[in-house]
C-alpha atoms as a PDB file:
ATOM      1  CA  UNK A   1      -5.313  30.194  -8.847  1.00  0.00           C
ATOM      2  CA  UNK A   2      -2.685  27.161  -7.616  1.00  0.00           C
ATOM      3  CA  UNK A   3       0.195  27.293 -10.297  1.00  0.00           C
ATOM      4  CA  UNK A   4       0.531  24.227 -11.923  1.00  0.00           C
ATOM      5  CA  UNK A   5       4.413  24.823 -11.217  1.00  0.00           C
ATOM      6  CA  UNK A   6       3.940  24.375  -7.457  1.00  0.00           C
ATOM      7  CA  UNK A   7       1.782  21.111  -7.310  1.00  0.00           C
ATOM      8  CA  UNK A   8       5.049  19.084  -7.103  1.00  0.00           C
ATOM      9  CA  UNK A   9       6.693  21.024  -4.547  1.00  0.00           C
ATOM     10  CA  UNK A  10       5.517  18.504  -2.040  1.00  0.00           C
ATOM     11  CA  UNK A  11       7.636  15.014  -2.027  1.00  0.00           C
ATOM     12  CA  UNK A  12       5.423  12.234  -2.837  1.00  0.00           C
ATOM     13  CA  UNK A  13       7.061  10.763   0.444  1.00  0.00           C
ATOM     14  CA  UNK A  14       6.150  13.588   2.904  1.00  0.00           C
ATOM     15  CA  UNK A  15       2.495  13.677   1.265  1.00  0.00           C
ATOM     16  CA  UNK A  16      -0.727  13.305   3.451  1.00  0.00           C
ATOM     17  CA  UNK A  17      -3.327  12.000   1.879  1.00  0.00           C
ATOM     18  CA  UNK A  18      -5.255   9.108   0.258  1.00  0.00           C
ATOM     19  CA  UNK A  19      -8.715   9.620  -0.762  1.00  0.00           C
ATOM     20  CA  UNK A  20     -11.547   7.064  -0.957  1.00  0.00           C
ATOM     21  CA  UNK A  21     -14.496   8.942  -2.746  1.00  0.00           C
ATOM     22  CA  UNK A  22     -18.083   7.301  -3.333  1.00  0.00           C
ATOM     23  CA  UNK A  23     -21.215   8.656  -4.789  1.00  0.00           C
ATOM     24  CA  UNK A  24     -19.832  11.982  -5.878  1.00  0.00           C
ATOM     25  CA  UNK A  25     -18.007  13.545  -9.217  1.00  0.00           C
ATOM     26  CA  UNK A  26     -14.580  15.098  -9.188  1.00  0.00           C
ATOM     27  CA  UNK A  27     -14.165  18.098 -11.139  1.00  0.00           C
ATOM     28  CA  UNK A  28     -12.442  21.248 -11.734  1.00  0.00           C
ATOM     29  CA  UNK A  29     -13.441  24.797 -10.644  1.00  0.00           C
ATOM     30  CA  UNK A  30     -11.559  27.982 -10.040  1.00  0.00           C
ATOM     31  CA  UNK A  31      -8.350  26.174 -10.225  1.00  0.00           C
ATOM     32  CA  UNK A  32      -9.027  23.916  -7.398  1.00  0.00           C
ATOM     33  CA  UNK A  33     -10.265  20.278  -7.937  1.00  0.00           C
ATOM     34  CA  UNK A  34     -13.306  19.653  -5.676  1.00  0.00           C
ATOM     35  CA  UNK A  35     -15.497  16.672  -5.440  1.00  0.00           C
ATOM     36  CA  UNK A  36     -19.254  17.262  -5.177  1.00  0.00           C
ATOM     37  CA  UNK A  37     -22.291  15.279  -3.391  1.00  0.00           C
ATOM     38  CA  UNK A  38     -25.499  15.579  -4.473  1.00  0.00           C
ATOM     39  CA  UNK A  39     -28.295  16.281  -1.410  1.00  0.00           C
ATOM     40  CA  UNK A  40     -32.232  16.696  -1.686  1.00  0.00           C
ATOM     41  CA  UNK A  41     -31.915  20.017  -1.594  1.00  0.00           C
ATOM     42  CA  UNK A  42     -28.177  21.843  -2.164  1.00  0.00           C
ATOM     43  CA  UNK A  43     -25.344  20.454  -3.799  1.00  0.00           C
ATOM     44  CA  UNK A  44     -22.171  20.342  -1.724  1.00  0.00           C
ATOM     45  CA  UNK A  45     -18.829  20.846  -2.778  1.00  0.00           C
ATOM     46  CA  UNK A  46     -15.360  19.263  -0.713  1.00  0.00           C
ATOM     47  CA  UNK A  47     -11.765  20.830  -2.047  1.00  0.00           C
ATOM     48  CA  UNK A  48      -8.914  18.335  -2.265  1.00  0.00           C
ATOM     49  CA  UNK A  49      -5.970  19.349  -1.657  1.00  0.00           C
ATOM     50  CA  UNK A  50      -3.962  17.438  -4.477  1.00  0.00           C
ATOM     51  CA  UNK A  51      -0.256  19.143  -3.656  1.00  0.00           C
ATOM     52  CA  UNK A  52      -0.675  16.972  -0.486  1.00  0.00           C
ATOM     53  CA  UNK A  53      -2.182  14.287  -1.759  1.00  0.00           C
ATOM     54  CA  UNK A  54      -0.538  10.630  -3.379  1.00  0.00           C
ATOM     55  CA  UNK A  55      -3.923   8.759  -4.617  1.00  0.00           C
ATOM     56  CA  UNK A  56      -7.070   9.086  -5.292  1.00  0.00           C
ATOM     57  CA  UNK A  57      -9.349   6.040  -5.365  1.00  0.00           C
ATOM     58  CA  UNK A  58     -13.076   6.280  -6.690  1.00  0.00           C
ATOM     59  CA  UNK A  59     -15.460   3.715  -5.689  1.00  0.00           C
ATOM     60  CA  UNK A  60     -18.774   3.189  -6.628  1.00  0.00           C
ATOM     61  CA  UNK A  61     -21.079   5.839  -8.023  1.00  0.00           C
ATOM     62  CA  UNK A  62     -18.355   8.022  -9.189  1.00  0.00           C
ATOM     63  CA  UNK A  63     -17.432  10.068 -11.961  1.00  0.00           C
ATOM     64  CA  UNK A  64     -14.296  12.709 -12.656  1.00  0.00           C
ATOM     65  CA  UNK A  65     -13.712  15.608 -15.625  1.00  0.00           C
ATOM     66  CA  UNK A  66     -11.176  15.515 -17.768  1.00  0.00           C
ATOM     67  CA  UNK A  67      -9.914  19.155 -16.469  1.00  0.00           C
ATOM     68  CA  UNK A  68      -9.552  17.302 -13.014  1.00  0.00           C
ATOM     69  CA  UNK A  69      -7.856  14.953 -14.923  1.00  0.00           C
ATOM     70  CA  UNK A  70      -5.113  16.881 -16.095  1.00  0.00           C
ATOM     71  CA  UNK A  71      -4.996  19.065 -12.757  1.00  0.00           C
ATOM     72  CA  UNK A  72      -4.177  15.582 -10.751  1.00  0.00           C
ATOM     73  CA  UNK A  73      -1.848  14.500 -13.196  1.00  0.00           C
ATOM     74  CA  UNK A  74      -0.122  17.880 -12.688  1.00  0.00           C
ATOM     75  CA  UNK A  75       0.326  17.026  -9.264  1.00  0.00           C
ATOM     76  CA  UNK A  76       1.243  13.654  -9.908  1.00  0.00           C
ATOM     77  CA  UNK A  77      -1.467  12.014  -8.376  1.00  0.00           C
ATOM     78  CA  UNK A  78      -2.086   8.355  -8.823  1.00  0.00           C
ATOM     79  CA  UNK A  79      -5.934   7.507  -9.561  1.00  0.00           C
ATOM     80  CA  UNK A  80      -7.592   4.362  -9.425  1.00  0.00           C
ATOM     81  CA  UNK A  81     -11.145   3.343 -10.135  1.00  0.00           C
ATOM     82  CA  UNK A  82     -12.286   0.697  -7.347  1.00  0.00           C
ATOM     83  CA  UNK A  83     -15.302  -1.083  -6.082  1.00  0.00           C
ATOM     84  CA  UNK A  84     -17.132   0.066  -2.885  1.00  0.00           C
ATOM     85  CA  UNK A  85     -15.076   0.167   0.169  1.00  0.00           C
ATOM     86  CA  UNK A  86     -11.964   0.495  -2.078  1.00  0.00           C
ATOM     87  CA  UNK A  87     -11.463  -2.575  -2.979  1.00  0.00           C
ATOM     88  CA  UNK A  88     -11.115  -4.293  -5.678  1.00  0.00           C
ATOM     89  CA  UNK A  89      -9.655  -2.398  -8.291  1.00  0.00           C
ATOM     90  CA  UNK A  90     -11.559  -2.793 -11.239  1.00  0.00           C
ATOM     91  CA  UNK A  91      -9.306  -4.757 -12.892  1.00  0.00           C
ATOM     92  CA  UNK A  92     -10.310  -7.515 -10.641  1.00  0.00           C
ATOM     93  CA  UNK A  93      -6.855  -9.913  -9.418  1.00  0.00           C
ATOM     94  CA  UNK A  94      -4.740  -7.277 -11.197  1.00  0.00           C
ATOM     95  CA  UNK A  95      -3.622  -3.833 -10.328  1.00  0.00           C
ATOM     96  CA  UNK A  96      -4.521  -0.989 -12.712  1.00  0.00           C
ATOM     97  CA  UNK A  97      -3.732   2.530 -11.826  1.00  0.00           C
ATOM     98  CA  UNK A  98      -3.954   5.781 -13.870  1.00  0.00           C
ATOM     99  CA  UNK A  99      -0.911   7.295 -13.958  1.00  0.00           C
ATOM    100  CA  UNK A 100       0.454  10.916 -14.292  1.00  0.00           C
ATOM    101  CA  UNK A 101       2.546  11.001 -17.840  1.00  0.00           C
ATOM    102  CA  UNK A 102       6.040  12.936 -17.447  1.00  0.00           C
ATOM    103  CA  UNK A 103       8.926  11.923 -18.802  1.00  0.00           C
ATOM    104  CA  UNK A 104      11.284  13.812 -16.347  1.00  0.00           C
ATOM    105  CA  UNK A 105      11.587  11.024 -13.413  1.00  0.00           C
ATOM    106  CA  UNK A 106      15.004  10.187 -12.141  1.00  0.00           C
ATOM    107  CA  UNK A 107      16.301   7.320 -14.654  1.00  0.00           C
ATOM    108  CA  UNK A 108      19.322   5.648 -12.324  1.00  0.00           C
ATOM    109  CA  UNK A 109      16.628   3.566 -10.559  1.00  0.00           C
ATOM    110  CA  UNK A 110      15.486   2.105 -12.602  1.00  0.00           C
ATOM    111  CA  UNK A 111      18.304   1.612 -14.347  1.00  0.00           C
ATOM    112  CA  UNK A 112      19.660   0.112 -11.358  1.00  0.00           C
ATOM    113  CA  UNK A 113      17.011  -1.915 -11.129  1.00  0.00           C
ATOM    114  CA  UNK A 114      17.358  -3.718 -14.727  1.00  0.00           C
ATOM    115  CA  UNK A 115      20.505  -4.172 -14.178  1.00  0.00           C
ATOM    116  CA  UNK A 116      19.889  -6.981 -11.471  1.00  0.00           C
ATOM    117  CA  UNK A 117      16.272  -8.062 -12.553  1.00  0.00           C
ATOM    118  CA  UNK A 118      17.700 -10.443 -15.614  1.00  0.00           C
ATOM    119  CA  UNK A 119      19.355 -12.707 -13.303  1.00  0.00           C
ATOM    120  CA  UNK A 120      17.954 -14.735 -11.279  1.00  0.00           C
ATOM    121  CA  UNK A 121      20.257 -15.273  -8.107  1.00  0.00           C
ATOM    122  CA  UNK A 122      20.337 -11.546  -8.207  1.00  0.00           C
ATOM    123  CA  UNK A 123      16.268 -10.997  -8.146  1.00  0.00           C
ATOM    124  CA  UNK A 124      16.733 -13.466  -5.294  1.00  0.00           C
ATOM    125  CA  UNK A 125      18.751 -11.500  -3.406  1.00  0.00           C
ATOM    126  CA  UNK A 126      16.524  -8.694  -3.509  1.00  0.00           C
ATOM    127  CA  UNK A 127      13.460 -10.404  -2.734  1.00  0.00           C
ATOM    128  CA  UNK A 128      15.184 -12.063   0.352  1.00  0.00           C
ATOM    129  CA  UNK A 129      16.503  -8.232   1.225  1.00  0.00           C
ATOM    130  CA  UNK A 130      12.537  -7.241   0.945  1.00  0.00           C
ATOM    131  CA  UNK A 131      11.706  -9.962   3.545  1.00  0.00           C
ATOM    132  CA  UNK A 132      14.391  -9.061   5.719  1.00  0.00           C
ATOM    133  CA  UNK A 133      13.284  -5.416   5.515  1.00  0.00           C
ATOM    134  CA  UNK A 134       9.811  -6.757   5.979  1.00  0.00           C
ATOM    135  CA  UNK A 135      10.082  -8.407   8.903  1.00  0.00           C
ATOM    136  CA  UNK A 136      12.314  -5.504  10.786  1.00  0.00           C
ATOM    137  CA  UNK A 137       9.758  -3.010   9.997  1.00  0.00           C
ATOM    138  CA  UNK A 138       7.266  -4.962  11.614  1.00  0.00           C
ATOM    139  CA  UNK A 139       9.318  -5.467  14.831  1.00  0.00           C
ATOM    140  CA  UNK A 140       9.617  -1.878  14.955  1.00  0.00           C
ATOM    141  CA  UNK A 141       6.170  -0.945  14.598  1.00  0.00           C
ATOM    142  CA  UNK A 142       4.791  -3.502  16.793  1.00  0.00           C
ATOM    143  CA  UNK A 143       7.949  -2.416  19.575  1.00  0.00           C
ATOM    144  CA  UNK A 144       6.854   1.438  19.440  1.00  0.00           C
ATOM    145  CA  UNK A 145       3.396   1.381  18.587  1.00  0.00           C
ATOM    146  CA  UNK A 146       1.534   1.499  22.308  1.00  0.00           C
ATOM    147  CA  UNK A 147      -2.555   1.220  20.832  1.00  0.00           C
ATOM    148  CA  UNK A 148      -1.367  -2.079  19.566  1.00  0.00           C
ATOM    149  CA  UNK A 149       0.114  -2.609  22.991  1.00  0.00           C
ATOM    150  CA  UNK A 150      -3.062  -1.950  25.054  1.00  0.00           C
ATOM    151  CA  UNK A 151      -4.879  -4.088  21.993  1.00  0.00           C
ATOM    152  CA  UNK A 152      -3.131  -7.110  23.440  1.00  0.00           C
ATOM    153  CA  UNK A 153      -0.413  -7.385  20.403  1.00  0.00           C
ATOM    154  CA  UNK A 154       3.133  -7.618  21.331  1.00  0.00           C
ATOM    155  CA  UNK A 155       6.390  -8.112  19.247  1.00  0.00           C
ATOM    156  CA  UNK A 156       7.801  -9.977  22.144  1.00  0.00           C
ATOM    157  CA  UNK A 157       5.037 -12.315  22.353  1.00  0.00           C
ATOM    158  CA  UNK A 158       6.626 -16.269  21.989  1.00  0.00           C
ATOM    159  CA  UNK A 159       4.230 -17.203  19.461  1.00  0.00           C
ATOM    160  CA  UNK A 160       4.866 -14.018  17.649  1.00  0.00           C
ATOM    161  CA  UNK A 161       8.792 -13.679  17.992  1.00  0.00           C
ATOM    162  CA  UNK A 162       9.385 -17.196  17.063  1.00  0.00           C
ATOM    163  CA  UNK A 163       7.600 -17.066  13.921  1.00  0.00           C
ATOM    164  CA  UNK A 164       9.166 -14.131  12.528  1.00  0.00           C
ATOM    165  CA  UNK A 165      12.498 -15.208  14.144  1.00  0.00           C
ATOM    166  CA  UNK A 166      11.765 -18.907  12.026  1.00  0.00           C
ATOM    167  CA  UNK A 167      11.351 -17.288   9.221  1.00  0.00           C
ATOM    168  CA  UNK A 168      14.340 -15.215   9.425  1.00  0.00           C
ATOM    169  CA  UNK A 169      15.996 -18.420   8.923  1.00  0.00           C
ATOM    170  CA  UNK A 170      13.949 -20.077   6.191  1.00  0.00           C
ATOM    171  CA  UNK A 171      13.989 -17.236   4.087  1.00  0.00           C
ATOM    172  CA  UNK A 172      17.575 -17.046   4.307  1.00  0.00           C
ATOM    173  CA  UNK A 173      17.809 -20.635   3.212  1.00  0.00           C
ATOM    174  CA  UNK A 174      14.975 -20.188   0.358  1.00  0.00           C
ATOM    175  CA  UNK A 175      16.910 -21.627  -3.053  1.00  0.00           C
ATOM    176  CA  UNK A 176      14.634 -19.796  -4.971  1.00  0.00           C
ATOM    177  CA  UNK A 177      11.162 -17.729  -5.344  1.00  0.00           C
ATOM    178  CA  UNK A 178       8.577 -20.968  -5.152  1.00  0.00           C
ATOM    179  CA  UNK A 179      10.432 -21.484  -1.950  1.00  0.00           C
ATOM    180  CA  UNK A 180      10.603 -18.130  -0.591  1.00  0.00           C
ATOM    181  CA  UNK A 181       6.381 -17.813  -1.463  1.00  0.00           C
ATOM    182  CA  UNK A 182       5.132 -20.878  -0.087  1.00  0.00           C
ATOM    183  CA  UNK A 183       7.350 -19.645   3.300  1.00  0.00           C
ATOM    184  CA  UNK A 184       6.068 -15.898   3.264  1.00  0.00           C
ATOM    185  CA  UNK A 185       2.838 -17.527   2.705  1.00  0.00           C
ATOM    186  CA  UNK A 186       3.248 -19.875   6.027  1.00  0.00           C
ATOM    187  CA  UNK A 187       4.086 -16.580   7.847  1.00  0.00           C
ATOM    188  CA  UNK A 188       1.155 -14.130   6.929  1.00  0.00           C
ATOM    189  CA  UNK A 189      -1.220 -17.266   8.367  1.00  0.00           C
ATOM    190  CA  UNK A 190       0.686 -17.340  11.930  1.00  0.00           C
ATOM    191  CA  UNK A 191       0.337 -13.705  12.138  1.00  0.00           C
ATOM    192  CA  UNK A 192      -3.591 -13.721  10.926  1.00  0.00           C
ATOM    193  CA  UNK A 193      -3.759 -16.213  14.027  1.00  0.00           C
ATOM    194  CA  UNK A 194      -1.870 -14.499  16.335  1.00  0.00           C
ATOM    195  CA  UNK A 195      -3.896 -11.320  15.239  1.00  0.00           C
ATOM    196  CA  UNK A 196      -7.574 -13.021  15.384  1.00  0.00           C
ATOM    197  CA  UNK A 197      -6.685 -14.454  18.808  1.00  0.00           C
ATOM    198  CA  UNK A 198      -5.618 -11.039  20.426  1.00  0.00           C
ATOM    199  CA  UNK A 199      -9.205  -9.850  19.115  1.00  0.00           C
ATOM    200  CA  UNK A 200     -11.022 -12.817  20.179  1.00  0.00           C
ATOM    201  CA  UNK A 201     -12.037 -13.251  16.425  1.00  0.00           C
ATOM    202  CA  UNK A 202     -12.298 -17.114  16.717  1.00  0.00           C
ATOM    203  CA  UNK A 203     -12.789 -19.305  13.385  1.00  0.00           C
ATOM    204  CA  UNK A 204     -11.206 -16.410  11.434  1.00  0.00           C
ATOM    205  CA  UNK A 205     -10.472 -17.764   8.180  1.00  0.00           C
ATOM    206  CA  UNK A 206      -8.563 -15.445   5.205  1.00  0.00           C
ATOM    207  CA  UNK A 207     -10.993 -15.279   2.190  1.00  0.00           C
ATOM    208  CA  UNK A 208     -10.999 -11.882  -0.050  1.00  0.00           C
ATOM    209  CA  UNK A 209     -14.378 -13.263  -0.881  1.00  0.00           C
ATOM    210  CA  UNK A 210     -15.843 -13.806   2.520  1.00  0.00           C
ATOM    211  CA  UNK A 211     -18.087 -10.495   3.709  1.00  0.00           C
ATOM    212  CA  UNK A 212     -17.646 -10.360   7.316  1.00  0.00           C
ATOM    213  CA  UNK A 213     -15.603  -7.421   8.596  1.00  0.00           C
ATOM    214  CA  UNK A 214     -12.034  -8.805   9.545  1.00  0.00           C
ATOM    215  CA  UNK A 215     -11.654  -9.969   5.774  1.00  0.00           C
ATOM    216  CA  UNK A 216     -13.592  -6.753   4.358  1.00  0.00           C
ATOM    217  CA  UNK A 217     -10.909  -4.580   6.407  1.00  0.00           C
ATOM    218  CA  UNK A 218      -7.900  -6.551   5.206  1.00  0.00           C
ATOM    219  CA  UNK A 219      -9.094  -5.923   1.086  1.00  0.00           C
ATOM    220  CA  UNK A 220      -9.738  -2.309   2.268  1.00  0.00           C
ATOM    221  CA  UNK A 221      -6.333  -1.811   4.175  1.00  0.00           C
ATOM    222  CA  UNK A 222      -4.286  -3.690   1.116  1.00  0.00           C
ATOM    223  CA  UNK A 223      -5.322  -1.269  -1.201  1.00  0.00           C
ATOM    224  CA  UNK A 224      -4.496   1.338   0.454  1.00  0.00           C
ATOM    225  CA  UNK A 225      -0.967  -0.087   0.998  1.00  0.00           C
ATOM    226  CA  UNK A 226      -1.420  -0.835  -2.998  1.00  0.00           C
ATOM    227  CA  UNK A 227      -1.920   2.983  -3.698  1.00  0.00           C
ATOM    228  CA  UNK A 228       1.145   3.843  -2.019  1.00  0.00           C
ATOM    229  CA  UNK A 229       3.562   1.624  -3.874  1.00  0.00           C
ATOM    230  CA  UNK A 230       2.289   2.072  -6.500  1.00  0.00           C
ATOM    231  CA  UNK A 231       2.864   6.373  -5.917  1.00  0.00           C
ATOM    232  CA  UNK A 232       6.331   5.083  -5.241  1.00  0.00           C
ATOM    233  CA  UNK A 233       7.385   3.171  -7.946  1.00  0.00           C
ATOM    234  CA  UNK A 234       6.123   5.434 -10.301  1.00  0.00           C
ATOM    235  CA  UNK A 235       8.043   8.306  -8.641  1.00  0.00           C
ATOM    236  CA  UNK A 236      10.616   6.353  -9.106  1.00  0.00           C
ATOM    237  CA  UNK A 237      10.339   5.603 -12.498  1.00  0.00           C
ATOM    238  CA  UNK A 238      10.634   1.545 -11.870  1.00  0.00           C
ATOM    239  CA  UNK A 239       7.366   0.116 -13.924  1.00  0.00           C
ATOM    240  CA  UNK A 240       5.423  -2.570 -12.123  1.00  0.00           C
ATOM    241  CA  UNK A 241       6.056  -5.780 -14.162  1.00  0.00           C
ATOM    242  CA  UNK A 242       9.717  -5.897 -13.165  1.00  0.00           C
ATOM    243  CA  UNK A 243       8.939  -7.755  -9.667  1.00  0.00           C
ATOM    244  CA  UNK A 244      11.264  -9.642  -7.175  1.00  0.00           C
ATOM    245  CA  UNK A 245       9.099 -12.200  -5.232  1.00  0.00           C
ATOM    246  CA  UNK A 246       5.328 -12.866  -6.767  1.00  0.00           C
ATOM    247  CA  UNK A 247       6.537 -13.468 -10.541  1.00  0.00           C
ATOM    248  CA  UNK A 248       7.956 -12.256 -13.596  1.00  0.00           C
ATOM    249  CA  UNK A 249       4.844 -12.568 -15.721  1.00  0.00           C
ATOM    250  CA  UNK A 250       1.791 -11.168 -13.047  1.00  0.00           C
ATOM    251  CA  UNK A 251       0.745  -7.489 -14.107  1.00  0.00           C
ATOM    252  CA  UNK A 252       1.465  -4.867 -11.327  1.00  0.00           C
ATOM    253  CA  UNK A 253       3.345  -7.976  -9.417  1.00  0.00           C
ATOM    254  CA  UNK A 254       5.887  -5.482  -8.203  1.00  0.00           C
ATOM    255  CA  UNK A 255       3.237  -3.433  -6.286  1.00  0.00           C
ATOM    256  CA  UNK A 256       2.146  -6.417  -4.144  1.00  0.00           C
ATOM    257  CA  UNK A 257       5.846  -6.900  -3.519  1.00  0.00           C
ATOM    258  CA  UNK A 258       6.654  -3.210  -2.045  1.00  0.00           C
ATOM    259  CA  UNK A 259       2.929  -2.977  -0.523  1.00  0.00           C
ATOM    260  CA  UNK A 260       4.460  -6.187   1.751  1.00  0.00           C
ATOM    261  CA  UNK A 261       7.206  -4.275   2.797  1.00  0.00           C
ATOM    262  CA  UNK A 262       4.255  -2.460   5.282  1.00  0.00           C
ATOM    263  CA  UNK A 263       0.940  -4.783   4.912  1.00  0.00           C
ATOM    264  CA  UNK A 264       1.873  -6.944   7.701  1.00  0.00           C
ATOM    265  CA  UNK A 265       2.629  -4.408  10.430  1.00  0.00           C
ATOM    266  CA  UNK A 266       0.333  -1.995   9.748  1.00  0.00           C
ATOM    267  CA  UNK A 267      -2.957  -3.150   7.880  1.00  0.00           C
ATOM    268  CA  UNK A 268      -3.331  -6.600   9.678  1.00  0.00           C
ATOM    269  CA  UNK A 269      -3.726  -6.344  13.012  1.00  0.00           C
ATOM    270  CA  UNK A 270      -5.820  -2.773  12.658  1.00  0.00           C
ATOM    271  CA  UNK A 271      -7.818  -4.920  10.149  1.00  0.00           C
ATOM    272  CA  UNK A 272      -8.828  -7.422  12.929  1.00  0.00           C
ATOM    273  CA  UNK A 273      -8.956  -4.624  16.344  1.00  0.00           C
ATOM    274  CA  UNK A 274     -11.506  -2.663  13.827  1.00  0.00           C
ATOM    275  CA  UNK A 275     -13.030  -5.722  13.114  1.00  0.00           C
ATOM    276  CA  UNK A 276     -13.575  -6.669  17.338  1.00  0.00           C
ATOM    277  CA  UNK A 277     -15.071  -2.800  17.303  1.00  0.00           C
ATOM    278  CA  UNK A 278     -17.381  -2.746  14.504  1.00  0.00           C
ATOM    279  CA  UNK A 279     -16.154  -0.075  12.859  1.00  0.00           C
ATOM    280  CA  UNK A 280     -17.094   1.238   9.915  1.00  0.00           C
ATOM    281  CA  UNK A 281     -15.182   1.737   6.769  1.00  0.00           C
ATOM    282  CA  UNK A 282     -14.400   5.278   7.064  1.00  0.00           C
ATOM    283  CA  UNK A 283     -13.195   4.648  10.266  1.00  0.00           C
ATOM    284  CA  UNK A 284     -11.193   1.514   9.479  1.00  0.00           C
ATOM    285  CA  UNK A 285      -9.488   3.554   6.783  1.00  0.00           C
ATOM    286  CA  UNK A 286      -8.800   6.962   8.731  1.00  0.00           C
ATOM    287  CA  UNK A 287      -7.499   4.453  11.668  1.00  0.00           C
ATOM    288  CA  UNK A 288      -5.132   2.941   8.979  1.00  0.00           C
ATOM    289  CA  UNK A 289      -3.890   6.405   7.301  1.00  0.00           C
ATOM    290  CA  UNK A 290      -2.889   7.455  10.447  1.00  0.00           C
ATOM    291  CA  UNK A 291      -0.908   4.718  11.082  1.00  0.00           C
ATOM    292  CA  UNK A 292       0.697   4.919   7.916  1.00  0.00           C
ATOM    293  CA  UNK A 293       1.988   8.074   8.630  1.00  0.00           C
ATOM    294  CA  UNK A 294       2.719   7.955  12.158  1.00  0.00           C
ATOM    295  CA  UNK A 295       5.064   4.959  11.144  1.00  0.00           C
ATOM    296  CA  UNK A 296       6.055   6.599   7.635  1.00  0.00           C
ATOM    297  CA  UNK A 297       5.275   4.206   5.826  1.00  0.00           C
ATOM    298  CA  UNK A 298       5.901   6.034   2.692  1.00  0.00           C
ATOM    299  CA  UNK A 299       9.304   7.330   3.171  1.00  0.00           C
ATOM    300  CA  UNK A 300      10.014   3.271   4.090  1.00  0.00           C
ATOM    301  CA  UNK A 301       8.785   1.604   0.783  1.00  0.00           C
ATOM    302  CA  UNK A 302      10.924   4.923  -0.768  1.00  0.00           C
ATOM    303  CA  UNK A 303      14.143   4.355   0.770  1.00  0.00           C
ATOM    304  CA  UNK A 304      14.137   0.596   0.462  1.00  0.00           C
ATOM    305  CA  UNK A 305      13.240   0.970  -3.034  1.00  0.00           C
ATOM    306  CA  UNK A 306      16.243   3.166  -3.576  1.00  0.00           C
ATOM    307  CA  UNK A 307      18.619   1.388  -1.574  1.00  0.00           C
ATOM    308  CA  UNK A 308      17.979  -2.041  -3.567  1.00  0.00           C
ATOM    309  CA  UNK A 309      17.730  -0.397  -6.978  1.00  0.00           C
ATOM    310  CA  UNK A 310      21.646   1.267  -6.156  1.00  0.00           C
ATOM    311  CA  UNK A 311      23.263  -1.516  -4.447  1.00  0.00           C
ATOM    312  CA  UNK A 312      26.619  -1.892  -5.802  1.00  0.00           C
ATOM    313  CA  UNK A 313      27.049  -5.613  -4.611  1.00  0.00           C
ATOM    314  CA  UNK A 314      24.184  -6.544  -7.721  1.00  0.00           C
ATOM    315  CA  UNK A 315      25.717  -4.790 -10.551  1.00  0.00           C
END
């Protein structure tokens, strides 16, 4: 049997795996927690491996024990109850996860963190240092990544270069967060165009309502990014109503703002080359994980979490 002493010995950062589970109940047995699908004739059982693992989501036609329960919380693995095709969140427009209890997370973040957060210039300055961070990390994936290359998407495109290069400068400029949103918000269009035109998705318009497979991909991919800041800000010990950028009083507002730090360089454009393949959802999703780790994504939203919460310029 796994000792309950070694499901941490994994960083959150250098963990594997997200699960999306449907039609199936999570339980425990022999230690292990499994998930099990019903057939016509046999039941089947699938181990996860929750050391190695940072969330769990459970879509539709799911169910878990309360021994799994308390095994995943042992591990400190983040569970969320979702929709089919992982998105949304039950909750609806907010972000609701079930988190592990422990009251043995590092305290100088967020510590750190409230220190800054009460003043406004200050939350500013951090919200601007997200963007900036932001907007690098996508230069870099885009620059390195070569199956977005032979896709058609390049960093060094004009259209592309000169709207992140733009808002380099706007942001900079912002006097405050209205300003800085309505600007982030111009951005994520240009890119959704640049992105639907390099996969000759014509008349692609952004609406989490709409069915058709770029939009259904870009829910799917979010919440994905949503699982893994939320693993990091709860690793962190920061809680998710002390946000930077998309306001003070939104529930789980500071999710959406480290989930940016990644969304736009890795779930977009994947959302809309999956999309011009017709791929499904479970292929959609592994396409994404790997991307998330190929690019380490997690270790990013980590260290820019860390590096904002201790900067000695804020305190």
């Amino acid at each position: 049997m796994e000792q309950l002493t070694d499901l941490k010995a994994i960083l959150h950062s250098k963990r594997a795996n997200i699960y999306y589970l449907e039609k199936c109940r999570v339980m425990q047995k022999d230690g292990r927690v499994l998930y099990l699908t019903e057939a016509k004739d046999q039941n089947y059982y699938w181990n996860i491996p929750i050391a190695n693992t940072t969330v769990i989501l459970l879509g539709t036609g799911t169910s878990i024990t309360q021994a799994a329960m308390r095994m995943l919380a042992s591990a400190g693995v983040l569970v969320g109850f979702c929709g089919g095709g992982g998105t949304p969140l039950f909750s609806g427009s907010e972000i609701e996860w079930l988190t592990p209890q422990s009251e043995y997370r590092p305290t100088e973040y967020i510590q750190g963190w409230l220190k800054f957060w009460f003043d406004d210039n200050k939350r500013l300055t951090v919200a601007k240092a997200f963007q900036e961070a932001r907007v690098a990390y996508l230069k870099n994936v885009w620059a390195r990544d070569r199956d977005l290359k032979a896709e058609g998407i390049y960093v060094d495109d004009l259209e592309i270069s000169t709207a992140l290069n733009g808002y380099a400068e706007q942001f900079e400029s912002a006097q405050k967060v209205g300003d800085l949103l309505q600007r982030e918000a111009l951005l994520t269009k240009q890119l959704y165009r640049y992105a639907a035109k390099a996969s000759k998705l014509d008349g692609f318009v952004r609406d989490r309502e709409n069915t058709d497979l770029a939009n259904g991909f870009l829910n799917h991919g979010n919440y994905l990014a949503y699982g893994l800041a939320a693993t990091t800000l709860w690793v962190l010990g920061i809680p998710h109503g002390f946000a930077v950028l998309h306001g003070k009083t939104r529930r789980g507002a500071l999710v959406f703002d480290v989930a940016d730090l990644i969304k736009d360089a890795i779930v977009l454009p994947w959302a809309f080359i999956c999309a011009k393949e017709k791929m499904t959802e479970q292929e959609f999703r592994q396409q994404v994980l790997q991307k998330f780790t190929e690019h380490k994504a997690l270790d990013f939203m980590f260290d820019q979490l860390k590096q904002q919460a201790l900067r000695d310029d804020l305190l």
